[in-house]
PDB file of N, CA and C in Angstrom:
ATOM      1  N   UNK A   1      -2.479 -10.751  -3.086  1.00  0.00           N
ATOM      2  CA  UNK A   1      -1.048 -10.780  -3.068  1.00  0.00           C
ATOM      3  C   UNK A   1      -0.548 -10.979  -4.488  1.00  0.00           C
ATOM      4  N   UNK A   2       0.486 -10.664  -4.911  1.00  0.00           N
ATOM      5  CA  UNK A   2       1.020 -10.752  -6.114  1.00  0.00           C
ATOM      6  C   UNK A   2       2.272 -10.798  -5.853  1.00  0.00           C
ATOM      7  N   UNK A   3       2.824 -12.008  -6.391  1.00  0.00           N
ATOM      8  CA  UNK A   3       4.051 -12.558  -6.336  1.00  0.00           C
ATOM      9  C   UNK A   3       4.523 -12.417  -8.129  1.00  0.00           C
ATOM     10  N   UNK A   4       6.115 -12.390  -8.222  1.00  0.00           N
ATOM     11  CA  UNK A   4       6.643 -12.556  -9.786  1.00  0.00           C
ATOM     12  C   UNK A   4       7.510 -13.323  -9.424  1.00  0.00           C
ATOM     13  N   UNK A   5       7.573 -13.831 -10.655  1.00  0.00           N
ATOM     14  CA  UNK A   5       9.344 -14.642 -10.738  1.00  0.00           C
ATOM     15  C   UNK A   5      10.202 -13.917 -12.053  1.00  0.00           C
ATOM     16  N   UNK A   6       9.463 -12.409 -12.346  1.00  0.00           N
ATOM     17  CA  UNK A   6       9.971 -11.508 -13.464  1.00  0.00           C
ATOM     18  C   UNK A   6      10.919 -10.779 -12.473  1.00  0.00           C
ATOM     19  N   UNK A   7      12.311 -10.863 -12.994  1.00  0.00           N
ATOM     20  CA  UNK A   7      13.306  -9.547 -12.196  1.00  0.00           C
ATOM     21  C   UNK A   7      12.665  -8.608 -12.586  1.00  0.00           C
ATOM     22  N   UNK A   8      12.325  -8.124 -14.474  1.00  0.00           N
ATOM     23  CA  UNK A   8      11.669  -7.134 -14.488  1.00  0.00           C
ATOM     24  C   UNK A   8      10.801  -6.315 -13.811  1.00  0.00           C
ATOM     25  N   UNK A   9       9.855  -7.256 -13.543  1.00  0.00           N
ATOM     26  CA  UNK A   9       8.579  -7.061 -13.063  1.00  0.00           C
ATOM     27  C   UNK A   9       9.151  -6.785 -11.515  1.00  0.00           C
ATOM     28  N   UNK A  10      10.030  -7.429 -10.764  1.00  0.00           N
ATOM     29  CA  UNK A  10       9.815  -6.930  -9.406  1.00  0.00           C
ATOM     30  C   UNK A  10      10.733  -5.899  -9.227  1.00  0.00           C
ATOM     31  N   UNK A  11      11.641  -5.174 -10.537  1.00  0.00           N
ATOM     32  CA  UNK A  11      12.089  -3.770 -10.069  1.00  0.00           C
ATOM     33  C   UNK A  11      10.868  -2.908 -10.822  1.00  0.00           C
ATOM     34  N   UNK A  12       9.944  -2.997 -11.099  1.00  0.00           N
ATOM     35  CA  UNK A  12       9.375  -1.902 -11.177  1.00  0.00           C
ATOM     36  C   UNK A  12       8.909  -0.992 -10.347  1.00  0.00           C
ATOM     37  N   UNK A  13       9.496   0.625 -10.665  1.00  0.00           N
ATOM     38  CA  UNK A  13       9.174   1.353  -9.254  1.00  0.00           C
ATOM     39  C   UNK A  13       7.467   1.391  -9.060  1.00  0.00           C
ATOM     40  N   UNK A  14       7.290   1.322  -7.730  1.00  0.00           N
ATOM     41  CA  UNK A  14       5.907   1.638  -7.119  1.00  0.00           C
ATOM     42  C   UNK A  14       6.146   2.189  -5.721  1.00  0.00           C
ATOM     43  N   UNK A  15       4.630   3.006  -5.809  1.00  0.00           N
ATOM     44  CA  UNK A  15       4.485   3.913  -4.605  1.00  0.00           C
ATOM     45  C   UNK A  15       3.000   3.361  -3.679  1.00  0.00           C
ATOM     46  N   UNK A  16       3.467   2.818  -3.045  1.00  0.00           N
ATOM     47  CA  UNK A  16       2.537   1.974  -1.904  1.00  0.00           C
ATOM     48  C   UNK A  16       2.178   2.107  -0.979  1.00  0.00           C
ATOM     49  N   UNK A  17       0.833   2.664  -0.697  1.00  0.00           N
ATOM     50  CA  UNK A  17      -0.029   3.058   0.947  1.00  0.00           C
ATOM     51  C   UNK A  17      -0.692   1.913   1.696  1.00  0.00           C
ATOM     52  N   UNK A  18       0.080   1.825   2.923  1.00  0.00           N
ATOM     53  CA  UNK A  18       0.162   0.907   3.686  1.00  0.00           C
ATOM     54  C   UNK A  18      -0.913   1.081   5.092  1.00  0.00           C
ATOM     55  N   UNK A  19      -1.876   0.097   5.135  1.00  0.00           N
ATOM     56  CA  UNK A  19      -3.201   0.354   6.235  1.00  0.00           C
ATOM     57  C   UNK A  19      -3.992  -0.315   5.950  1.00  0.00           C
ATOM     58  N   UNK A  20      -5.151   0.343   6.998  1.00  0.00           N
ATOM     59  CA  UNK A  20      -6.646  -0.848   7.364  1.00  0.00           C
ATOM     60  C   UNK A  20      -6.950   0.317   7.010  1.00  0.00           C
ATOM     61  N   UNK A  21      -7.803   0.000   5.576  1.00  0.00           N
ATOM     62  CA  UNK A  21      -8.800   1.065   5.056  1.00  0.00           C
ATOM     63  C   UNK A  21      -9.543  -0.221   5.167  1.00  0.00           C
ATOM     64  N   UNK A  22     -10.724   0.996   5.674  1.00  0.00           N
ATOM     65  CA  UNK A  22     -11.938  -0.111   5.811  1.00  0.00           C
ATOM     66  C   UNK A  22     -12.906   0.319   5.111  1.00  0.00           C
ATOM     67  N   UNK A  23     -12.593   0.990   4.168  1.00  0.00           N
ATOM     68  CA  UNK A  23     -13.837   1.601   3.116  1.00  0.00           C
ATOM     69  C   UNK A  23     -12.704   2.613   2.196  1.00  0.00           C
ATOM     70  N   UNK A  24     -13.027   3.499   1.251  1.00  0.00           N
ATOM     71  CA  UNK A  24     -12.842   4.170   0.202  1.00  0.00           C
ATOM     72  C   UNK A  24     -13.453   5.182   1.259  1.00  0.00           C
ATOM     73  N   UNK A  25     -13.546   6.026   1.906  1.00  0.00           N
ATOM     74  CA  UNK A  25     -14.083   7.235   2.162  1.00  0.00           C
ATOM     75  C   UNK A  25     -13.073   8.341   1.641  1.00  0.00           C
ATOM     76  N   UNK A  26     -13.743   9.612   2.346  1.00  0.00           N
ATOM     77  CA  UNK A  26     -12.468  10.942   2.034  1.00  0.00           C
ATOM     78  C   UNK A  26     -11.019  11.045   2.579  1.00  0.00           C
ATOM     79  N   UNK A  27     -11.271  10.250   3.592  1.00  0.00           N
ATOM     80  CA  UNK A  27      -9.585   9.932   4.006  1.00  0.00           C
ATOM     81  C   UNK A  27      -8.535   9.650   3.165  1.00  0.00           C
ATOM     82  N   UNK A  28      -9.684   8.481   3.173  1.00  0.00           N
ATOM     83  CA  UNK A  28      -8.241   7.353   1.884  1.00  0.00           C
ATOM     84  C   UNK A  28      -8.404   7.746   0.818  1.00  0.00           C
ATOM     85  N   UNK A  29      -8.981   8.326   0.401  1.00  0.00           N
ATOM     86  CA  UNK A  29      -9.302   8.626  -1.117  1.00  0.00           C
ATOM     87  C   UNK A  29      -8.068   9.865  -1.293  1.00  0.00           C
ATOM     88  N   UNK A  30      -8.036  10.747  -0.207  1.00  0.00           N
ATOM     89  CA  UNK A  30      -6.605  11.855  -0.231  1.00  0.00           C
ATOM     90  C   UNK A  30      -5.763  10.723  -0.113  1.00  0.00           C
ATOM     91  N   UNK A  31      -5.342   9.792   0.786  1.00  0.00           N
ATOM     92  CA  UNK A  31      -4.241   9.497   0.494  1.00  0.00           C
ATOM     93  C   UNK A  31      -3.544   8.647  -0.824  1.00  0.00           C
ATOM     94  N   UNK A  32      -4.769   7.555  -1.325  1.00  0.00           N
ATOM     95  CA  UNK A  32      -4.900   7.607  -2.498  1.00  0.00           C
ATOM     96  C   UNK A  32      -4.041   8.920  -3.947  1.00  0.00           C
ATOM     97  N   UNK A  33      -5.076   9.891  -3.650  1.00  0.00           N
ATOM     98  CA  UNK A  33      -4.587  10.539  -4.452  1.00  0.00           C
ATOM     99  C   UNK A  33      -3.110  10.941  -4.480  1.00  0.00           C
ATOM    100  N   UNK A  34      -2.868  11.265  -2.695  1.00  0.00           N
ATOM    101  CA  UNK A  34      -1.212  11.152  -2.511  1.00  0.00           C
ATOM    102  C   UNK A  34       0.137  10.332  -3.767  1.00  0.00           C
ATOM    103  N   UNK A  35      -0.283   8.760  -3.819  1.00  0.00           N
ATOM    104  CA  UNK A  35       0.305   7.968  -4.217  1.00  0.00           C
ATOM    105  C   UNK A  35       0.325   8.471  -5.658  1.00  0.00           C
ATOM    106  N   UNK A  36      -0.930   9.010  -6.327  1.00  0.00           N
ATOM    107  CA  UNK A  36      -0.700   9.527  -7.796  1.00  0.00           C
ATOM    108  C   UNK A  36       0.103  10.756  -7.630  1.00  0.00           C
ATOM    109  N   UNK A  37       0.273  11.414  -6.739  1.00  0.00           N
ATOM    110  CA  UNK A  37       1.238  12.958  -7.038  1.00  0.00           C
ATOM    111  C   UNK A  37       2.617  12.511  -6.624  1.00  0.00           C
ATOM    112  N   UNK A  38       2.665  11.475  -6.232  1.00  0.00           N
ATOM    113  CA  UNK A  38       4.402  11.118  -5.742  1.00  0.00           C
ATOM    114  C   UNK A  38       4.678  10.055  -7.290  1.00  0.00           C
ATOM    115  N   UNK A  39       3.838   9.319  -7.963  1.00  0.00           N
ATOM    116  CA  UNK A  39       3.795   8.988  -9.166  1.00  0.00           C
ATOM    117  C   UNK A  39       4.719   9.966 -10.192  1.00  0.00           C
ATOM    118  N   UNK A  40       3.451  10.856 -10.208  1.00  0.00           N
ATOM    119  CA  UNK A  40       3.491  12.334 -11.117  1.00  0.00           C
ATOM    120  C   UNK A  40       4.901  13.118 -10.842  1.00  0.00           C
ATOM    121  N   UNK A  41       5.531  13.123  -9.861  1.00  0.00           N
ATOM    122  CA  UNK A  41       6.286  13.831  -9.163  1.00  0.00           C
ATOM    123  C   UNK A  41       8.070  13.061  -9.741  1.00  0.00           C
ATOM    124  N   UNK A  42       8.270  12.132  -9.828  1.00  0.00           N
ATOM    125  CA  UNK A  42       8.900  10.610 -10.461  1.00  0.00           C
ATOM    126  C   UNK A  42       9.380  11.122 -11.932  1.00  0.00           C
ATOM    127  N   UNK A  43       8.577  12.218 -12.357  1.00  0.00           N
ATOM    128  CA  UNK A  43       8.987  12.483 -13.518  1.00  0.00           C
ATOM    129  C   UNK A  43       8.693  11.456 -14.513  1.00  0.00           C
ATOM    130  N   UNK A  44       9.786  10.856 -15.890  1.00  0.00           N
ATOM    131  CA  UNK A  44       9.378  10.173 -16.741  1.00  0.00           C
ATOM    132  C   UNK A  44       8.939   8.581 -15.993  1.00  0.00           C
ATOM    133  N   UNK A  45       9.191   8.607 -14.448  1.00  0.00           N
ATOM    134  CA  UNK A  45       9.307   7.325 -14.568  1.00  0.00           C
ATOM    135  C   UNK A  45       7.691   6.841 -14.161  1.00  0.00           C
ATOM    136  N   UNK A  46       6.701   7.736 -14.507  1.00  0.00           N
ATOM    137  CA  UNK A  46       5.503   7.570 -14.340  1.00  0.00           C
ATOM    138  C   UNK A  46       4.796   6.650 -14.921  1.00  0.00           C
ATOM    139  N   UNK A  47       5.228   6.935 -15.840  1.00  0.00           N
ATOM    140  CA  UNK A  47       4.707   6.054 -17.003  1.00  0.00           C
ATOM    141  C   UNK A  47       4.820   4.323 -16.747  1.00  0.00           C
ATOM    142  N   UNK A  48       5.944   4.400 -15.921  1.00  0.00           N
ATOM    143  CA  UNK A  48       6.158   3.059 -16.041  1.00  0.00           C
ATOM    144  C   UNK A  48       5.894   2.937 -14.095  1.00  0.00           C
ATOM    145  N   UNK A  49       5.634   3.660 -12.973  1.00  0.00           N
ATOM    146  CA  UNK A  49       5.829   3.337 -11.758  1.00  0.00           C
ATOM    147  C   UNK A  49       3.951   2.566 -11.766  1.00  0.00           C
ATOM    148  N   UNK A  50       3.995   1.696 -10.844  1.00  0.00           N
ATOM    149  CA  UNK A  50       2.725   1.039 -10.139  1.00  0.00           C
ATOM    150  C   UNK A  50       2.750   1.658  -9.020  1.00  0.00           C
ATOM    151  N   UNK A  51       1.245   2.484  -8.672  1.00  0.00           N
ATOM    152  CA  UNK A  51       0.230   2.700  -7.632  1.00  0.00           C
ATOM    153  C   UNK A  51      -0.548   1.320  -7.006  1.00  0.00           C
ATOM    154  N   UNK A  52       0.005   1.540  -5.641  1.00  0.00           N
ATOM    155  CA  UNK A  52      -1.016  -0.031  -4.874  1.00  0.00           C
ATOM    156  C   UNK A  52      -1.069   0.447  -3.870  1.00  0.00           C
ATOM    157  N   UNK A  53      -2.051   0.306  -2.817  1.00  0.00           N
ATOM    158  CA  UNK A  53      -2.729   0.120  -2.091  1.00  0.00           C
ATOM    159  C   UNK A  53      -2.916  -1.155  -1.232  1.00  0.00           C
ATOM    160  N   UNK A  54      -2.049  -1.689  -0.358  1.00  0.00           N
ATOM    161  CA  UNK A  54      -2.182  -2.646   0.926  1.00  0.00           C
ATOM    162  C   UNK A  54      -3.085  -2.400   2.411  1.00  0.00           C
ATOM    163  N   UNK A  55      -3.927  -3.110   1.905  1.00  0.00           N
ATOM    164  CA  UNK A  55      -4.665  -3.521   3.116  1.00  0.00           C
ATOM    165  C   UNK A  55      -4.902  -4.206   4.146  1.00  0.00           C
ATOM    166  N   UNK A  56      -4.649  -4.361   5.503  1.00  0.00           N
ATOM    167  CA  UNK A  56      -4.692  -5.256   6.384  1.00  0.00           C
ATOM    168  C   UNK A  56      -6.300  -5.682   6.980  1.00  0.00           C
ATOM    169  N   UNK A  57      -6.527  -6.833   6.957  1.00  0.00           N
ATOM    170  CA  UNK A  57      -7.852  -7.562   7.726  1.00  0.00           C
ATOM    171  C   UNK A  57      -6.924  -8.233   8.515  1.00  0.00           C
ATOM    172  N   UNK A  58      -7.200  -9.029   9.632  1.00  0.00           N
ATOM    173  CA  UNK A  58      -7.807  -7.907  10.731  1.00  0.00           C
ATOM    174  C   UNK A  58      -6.052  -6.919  10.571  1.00  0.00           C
ATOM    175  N   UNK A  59      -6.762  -5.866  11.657  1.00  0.00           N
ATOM    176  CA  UNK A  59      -5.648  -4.740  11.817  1.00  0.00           C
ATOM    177  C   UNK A  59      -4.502  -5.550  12.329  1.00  0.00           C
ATOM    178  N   UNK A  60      -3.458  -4.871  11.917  1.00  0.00           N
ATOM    179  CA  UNK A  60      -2.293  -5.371  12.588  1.00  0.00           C
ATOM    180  C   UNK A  60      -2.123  -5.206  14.103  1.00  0.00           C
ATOM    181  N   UNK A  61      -2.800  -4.541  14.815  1.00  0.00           N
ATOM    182  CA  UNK A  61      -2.877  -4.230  15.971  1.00  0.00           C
ATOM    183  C   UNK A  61      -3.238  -5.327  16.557  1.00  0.00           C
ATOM    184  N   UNK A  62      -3.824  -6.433  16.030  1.00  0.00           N
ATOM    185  CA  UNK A  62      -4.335  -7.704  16.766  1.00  0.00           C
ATOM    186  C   UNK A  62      -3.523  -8.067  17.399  1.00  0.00           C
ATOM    187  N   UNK A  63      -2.326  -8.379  16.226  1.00  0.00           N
ATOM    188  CA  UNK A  63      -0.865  -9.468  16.542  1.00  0.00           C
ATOM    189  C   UNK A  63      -0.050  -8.757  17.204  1.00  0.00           C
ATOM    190  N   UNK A  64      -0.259  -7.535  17.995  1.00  0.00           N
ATOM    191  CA  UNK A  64       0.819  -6.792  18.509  1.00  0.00           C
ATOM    192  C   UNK A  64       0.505  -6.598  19.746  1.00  0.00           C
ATOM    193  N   UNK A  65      -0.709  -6.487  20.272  1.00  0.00           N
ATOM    194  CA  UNK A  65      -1.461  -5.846  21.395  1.00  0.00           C
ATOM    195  C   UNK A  65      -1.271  -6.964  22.210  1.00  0.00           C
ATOM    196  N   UNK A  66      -0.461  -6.633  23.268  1.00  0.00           N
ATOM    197  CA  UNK A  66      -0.690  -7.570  25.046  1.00  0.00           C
ATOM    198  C   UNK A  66      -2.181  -8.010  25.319  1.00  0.00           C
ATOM    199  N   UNK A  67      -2.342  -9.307  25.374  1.00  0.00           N
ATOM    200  CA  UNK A  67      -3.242  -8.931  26.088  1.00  0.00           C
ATOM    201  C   UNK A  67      -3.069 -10.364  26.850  1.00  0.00           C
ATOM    202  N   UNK A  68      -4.480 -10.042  27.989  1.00  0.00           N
ATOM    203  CA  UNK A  68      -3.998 -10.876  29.357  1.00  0.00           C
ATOM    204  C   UNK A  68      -4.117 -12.485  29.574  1.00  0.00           C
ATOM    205  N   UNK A  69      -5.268 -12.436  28.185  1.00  0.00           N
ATOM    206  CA  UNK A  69      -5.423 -13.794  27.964  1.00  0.00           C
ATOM    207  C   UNK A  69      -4.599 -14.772  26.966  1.00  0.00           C
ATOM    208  N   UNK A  70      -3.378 -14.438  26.758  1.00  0.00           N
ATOM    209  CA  UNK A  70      -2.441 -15.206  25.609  1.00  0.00           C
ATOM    210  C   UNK A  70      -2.521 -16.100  25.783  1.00  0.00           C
ATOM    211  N   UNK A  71      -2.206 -16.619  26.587  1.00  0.00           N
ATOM    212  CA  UNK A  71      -1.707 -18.421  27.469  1.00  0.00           C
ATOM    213  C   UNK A  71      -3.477 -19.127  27.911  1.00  0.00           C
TER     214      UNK A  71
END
């Protein structure tokens, strides 16, 4: 996690892929690359936008899913 107490720092634009990658395979690695062409795409503001990558352990599906034993 990365927290600022820089205004600077927390308007800097970034382009952020959101999921349970559970490895680097060919999947994520396209979508990965995704985040650099929407970068690239930003024009001058490349230079200055942050690429990140959020990962969930466990899946978010844990905290969402019914199930019968809650109680």
């Amino acid at each position: 996690m990365w927290v600022t107490s820089s205004l600077e720092s927390a308007l800097t634009p970034t382009v952020v892929a959101l999921g349970n990658f559970d490895g680097v395979h060919q999947g994520h690695c396209q979508v990965i690359q995704t985040l650099f062409a929407a970068r690239q795409s930003m024009g001058q503001l490349d230079q200055q936008c942050q690429v990140s990558v959020v990962a969930f352990d466990p899946h978010p599906q844990a905290f969402f899913r019914v199930s019968s034993n809650r109680y």
